[in-house]
Protein backbone atom coordinates (compact mmCIF):
# COMPACT_ATOMS: atom_id res chain seq x y z
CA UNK A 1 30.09 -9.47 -14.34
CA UNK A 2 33.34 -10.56 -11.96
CA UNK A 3 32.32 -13.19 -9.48
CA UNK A 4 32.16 -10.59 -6.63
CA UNK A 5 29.80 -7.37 -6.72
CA UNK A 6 30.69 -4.18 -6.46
CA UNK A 7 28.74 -2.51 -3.93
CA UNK A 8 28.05 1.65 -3.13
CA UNK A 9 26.27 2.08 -0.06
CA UNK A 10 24.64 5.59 0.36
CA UNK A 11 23.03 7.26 3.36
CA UNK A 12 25.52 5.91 6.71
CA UNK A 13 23.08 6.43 9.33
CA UNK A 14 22.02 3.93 11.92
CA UNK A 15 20.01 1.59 9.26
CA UNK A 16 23.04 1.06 7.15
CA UNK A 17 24.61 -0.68 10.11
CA UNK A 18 22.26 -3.82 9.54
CA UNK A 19 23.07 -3.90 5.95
CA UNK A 20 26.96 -3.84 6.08
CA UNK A 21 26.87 -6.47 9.34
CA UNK A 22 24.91 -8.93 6.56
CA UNK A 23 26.87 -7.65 3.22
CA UNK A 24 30.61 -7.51 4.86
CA UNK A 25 30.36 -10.97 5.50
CA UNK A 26 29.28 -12.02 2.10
CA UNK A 27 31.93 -13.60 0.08
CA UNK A 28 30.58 -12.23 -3.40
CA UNK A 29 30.00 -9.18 -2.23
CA UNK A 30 32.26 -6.10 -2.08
CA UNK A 31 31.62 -2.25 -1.06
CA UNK A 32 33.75 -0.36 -2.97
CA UNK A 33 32.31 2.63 -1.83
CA UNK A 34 30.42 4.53 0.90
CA UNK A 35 28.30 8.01 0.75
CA UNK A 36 26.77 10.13 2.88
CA UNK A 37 26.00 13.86 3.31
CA UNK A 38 28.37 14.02 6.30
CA UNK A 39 31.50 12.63 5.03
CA UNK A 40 32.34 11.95 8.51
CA UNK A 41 29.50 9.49 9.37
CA UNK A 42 30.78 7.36 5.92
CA UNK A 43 33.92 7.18 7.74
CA UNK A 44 32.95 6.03 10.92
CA UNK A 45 31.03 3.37 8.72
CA UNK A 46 34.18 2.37 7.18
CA UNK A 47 35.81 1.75 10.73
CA UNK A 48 32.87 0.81 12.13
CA UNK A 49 33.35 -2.45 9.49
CA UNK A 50 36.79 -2.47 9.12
CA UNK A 51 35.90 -1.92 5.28
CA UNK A 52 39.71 -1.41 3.07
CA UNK A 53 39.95 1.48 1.79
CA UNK A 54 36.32 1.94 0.22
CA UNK A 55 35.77 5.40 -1.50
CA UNK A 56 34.33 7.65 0.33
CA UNK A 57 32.43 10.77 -0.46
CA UNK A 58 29.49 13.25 -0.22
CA UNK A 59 28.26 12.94 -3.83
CA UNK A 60 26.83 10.08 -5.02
CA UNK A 61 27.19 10.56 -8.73
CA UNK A 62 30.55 11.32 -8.67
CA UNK A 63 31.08 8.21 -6.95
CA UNK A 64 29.15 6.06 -9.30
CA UNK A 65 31.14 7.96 -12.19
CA UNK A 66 34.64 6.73 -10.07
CA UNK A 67 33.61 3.48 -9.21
CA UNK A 68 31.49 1.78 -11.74
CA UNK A 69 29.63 -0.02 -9.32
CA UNK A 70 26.97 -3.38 -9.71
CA UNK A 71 24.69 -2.24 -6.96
CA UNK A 72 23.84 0.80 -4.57
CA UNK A 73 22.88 -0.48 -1.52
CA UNK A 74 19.87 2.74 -0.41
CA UNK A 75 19.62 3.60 3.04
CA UNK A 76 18.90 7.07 2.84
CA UNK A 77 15.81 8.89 3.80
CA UNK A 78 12.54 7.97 2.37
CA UNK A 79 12.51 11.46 0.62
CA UNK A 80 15.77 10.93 -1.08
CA UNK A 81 15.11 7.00 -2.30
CA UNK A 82 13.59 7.89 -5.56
CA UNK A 83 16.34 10.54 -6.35
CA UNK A 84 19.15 7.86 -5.53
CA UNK A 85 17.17 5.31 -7.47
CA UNK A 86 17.23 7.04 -10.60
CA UNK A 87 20.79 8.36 -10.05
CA UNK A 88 22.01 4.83 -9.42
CA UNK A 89 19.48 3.15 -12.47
CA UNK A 90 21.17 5.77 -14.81
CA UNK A 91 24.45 4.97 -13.69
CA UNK A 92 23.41 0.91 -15.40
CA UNK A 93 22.79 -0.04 -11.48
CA UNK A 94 21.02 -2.42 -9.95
CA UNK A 95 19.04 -1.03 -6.84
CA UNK A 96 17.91 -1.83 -3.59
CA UNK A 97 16.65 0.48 -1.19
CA UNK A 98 15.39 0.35 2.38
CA UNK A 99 11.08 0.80 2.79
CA UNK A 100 9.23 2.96 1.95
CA UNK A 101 10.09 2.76 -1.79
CA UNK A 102 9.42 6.45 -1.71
CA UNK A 103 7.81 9.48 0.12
CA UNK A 104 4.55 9.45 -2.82
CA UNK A 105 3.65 7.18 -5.00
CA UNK A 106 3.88 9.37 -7.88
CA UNK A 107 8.06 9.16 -6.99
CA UNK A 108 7.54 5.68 -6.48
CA UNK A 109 5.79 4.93 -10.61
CA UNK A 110 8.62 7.06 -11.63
CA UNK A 111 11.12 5.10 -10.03
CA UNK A 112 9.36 1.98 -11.14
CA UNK A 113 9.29 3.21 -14.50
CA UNK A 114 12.85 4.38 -14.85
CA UNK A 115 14.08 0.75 -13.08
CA UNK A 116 11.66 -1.35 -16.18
CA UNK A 117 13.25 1.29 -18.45
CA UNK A 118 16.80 0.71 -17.86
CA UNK A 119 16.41 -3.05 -17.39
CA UNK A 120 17.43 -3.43 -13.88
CA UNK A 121 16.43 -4.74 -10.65
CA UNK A 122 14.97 -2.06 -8.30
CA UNK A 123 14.14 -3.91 -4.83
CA UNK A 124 13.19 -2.81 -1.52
CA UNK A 125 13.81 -4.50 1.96
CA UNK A 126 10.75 -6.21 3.33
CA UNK A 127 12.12 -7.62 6.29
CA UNK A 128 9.26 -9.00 8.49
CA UNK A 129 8.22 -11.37 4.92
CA UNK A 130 11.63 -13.27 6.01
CA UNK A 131 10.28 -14.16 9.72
CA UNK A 132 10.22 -17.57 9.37
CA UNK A 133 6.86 -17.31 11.40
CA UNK A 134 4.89 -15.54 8.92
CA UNK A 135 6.87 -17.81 6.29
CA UNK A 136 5.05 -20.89 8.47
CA UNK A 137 1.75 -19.18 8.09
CA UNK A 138 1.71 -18.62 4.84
CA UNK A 139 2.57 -21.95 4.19
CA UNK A 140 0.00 -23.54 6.25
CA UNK A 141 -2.39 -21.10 4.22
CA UNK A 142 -1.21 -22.33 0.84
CA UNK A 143 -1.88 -25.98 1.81
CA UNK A 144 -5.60 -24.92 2.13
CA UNK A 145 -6.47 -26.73 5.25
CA UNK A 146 -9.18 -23.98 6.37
CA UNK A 147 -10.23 -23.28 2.63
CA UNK A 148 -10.29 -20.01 0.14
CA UNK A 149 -9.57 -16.61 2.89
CA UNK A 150 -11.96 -14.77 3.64
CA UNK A 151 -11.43 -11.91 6.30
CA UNK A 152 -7.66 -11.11 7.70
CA UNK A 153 -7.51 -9.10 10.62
CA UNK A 154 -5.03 -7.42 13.14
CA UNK A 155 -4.60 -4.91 15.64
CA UNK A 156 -1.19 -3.00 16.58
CA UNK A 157 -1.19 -1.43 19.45
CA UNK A 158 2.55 -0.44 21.23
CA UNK A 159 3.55 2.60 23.20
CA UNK A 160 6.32 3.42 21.66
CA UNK A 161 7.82 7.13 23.02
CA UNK A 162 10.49 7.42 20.65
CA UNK A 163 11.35 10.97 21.05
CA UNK A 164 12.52 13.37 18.23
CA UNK A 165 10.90 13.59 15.04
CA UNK A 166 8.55 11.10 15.15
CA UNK A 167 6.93 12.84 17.89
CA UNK A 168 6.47 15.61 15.11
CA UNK A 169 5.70 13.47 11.83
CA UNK A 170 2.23 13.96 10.20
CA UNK A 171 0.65 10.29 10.00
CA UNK A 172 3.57 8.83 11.89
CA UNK A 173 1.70 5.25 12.14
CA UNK A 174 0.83 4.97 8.58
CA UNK A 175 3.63 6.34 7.09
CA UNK A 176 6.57 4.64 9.44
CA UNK A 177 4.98 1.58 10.53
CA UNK A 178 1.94 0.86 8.78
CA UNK A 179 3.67 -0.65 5.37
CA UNK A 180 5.29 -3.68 7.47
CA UNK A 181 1.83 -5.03 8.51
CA UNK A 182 0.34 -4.10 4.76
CA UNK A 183 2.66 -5.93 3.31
CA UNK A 184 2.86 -8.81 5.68
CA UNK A 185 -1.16 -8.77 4.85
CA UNK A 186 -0.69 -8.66 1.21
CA UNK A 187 1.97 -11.93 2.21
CA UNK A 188 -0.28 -13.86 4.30
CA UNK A 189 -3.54 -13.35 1.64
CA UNK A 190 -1.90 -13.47 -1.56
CA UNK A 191 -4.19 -10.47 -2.40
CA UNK A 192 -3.69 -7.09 -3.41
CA UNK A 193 -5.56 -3.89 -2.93
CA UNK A 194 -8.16 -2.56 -4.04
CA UNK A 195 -10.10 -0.03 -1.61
CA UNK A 196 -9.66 1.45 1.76
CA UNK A 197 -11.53 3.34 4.54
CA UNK A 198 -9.95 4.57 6.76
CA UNK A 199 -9.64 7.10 10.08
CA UNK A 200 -7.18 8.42 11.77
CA UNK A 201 -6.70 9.79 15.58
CA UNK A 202 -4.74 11.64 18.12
CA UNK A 203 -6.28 9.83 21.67
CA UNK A 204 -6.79 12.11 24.30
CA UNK A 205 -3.14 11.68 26.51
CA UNK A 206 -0.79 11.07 23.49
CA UNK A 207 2.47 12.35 23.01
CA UNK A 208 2.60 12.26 19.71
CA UNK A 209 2.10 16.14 17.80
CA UNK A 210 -0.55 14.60 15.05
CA UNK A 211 -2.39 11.23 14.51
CA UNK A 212 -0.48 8.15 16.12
CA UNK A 213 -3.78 5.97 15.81
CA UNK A 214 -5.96 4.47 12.87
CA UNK A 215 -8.44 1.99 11.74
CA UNK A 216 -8.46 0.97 8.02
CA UNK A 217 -10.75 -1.68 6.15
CA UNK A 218 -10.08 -2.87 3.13
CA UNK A 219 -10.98 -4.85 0.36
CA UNK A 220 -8.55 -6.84 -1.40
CA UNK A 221 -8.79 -9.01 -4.59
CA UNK A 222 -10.40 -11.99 -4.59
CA UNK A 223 -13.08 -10.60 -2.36
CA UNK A 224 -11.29 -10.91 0.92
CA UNK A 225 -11.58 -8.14 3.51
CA UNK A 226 -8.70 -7.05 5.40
CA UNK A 227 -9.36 -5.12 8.59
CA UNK A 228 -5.97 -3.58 10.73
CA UNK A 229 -6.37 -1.64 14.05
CA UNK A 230 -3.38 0.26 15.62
CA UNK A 231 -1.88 2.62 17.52
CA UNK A 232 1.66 4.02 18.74
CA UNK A 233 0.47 5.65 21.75
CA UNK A 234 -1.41 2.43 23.39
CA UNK A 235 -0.37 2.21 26.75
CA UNK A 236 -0.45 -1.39 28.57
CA UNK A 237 -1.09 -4.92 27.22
CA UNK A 238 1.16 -3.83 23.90
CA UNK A 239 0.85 -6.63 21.09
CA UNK A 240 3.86 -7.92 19.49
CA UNK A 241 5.41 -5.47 17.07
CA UNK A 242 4.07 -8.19 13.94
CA UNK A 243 1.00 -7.44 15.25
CA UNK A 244 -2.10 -9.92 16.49
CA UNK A 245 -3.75 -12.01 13.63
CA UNK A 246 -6.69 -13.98 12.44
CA UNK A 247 -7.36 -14.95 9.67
CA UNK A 248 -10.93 -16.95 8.87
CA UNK A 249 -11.59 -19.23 5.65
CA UNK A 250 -14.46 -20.88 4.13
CA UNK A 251 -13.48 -23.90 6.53
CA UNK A 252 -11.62 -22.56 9.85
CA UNK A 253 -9.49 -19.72 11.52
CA UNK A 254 -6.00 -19.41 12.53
CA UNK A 255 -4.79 -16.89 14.86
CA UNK A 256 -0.71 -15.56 15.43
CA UNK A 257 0.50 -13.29 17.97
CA UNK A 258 3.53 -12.29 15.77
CA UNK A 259 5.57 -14.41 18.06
CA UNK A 260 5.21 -18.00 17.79
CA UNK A 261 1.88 -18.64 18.73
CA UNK A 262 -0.16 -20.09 16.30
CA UNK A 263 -4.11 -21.58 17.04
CA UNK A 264 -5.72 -22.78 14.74
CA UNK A 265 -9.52 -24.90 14.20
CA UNK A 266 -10.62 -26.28 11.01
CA UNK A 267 -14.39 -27.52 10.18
CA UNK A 268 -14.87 -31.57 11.21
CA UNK A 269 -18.51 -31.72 10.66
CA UNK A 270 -21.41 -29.49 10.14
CA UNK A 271 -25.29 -29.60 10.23
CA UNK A 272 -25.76 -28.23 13.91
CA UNK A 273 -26.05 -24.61 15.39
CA UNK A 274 -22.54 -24.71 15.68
CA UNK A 275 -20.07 -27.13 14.18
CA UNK A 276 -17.94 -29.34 15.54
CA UNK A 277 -14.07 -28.26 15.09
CA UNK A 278 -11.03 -29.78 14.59
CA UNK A 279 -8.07 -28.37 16.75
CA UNK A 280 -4.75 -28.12 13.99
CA UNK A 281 -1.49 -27.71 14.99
CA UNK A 282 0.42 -25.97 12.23
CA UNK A 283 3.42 -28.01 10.25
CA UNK A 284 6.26 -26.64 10.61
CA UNK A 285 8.08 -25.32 7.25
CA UNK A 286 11.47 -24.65 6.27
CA UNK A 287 11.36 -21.70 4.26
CA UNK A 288 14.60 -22.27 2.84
CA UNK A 289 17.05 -18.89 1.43
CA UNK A 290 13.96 -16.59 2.63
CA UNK A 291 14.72 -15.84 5.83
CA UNK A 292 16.52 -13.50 8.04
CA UNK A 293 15.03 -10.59 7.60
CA UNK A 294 17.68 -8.33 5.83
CA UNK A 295 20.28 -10.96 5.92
CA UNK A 296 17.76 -13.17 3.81
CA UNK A 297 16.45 -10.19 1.04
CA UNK A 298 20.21 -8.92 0.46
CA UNK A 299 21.31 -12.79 -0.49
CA UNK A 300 18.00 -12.97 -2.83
CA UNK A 301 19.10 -9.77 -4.85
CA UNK A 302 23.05 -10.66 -4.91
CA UNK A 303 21.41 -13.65 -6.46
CA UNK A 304 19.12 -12.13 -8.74
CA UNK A 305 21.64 -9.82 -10.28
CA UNK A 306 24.15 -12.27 -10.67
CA UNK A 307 21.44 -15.33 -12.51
CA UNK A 308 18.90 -12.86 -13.63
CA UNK A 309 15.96 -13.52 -11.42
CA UNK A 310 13.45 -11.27 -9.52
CA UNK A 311 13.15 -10.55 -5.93
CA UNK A 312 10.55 -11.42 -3.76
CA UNK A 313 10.36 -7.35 -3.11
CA UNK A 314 10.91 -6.72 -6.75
CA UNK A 315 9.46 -2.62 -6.71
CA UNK A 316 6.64 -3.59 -9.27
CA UNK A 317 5.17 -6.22 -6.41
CA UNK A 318 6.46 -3.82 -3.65
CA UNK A 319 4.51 -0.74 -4.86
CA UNK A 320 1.40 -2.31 -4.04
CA UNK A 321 2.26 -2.20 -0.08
CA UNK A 322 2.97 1.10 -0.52
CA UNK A 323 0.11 1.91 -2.41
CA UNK A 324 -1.72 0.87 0.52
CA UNK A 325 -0.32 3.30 2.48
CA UNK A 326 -1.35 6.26 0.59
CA UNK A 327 -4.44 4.81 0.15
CA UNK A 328 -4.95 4.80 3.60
CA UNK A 329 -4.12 8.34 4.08
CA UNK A 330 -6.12 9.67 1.32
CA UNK A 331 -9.17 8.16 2.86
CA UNK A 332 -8.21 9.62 6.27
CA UNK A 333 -7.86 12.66 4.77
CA UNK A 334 -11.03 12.75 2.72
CA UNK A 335 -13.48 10.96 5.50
CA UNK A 336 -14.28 8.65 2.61
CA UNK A 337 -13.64 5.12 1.16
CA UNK A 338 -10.97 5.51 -1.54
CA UNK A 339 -9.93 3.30 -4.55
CA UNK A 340 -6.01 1.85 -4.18
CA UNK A 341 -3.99 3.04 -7.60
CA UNK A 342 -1.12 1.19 -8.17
């Protein structure tokens, strides 16, 4: 493999802009190529970036049959990842797509299973894991100040009138929104799923055609429960879009407002009704390469393909966050507690 990597970004629409601003400025990086089912909107991505003279087409294998490529960069529509996935892994590419990994999670094992098959990377963007805020958090956790977690809870409540189709879409909070706080939770606990219940809600006054609110518990591994509250049609006192957080140990709490508010009280000494606390003020942490949000996961997988390592958002730790999300429907569906298959 040549020092630079060759690059075929598919699906042009407003997403891909945040990838080529980060991967036209990377050095070892080059996009040979750009697709999209309007040819036009490829082009205007092309000028857009001042990219020299990339291919540019409506057919993604042909392209990957012209070009050769390292990588496709995946920012089409969540229906269509798993179809470019396995394109691109059969074309001996490396993969990384935007979230959802795919529209089911029966597309997503078979996109797993096709990436472990062909021995490549198959990533997905995680951006809100690259906040260095959450990074801070998670270190603070790690250091076990407040002892083993316990509970994790947060509420997400915006009014967010977006207009066209998500004003339409069936389960629009789980499905659109919901697997950037379920995988932040997986970050902060270092656990992974393993039930949910869950309901879900149009309120009286929405404008949303189906279900814009939900309340999901569930119970992760090491016995921690992880509780998560939200809504896209919650008008007035709107949380951060990271959402509001505690999380409780064996030995204190910490709470973040998804900005950069952190509180947090640790046990000093025990034996009355209540015990006395210890107010902690949260070390700061450099988190290093991982962060940036997209700017931070694309450099991790340039990386990883080039040396041979593993993303943070490799798909076989990804599918777990997504996993959650289905679980999470399922139970809303059934008006039931559900077990999480990965």
């Amino acid at each position: 493999m040549s020092d630079k990597i060759r690059v075929v970004l598919t699906g042009c629409g407003g997403m891909s802009g945040r990838w080529l601003e980060v991967a036209t400025k990377m050095s070892d990086v080059d996009i040979v190529g750009l697709v999209d089912i309007r040819e036009e909107a490829a082009k205007k991505r092309a000028q857009d970036f001042s990219i020299d003279n990339p291919f540019i087409g409506t057919d993604l294998s042909a392209a990957l049959d012209k070009l050769k490529p390292d990588v496709v960069f995946d920012c089409t529509v969540p229906e269509a990842h798993t179809p470019v996935t396995l394109e691109a892994l059969s074309h001996g590419c490396h993969v990384m797509g935007e979230k959802p990994m795919s529209d089911s999670m029966e597309n997503a094992r078979k996109a797993l299973k096709a990436a472990q098959e062909a021995d490549k990377i198959y990533a997905v963007i995680q951006n809100r894991r690259y906040d260095p805020r959450i990074r801070r958090l998670r270190n603070y956790l790690e250091i076990g100040d407040i002892g083993s977690i316990t509970t994790l809870n947060c509420d997400f409540y915006i009014g967010a009138h977006f207009g066209g189709f998500r004003d339409h879409m069936e389960h629009v909070l789980l499905l659109d929104m919901a697997i950037h706080t379920f995988d932040a939770a997986r970050f902060i606990t270092g656990a992974d799923p393993v039930s949910v219940y869950c309901k879900e809600w149009n309120p009286s006054g929405s404008w949303y055609d189906h279900d814009a609110s939900a309340v999901a518990i569930f119970e992760m591994t090491g016995g921690v429960v992880y509780t998560y509250r939200g809504s896209w049609c919650a008008e007035g006192l709107n949380t951060t879009w990271e959402c509001d957080w505690r999380v409780i140990g064996e030995n204190g709490s910490v709470t973040w407002d998804g900005a950069g508010n952190f509180k947090a009280q640790k046990v000093e000494e025990t034996g009355g009704f209540f015990s006395k606390w210890k107010d902690v003020e949260l070390p700061q942490h450099d988190p290093g390469e991982k962060v940036g949000g997209h700017e931070g996961l694309i450099k991790e997988f340039i990386k990883c393909v080039k040396t041979g390592g593993v993303p943070e958002t490799v798909c076989t730790d990804n599918i777990k966050s997504l996993a959650m999300v289905f679980g999470a429907i399922e139970s809303a569906q059934k008006g039931k507690p559900v077990d999480i298959q990965v």
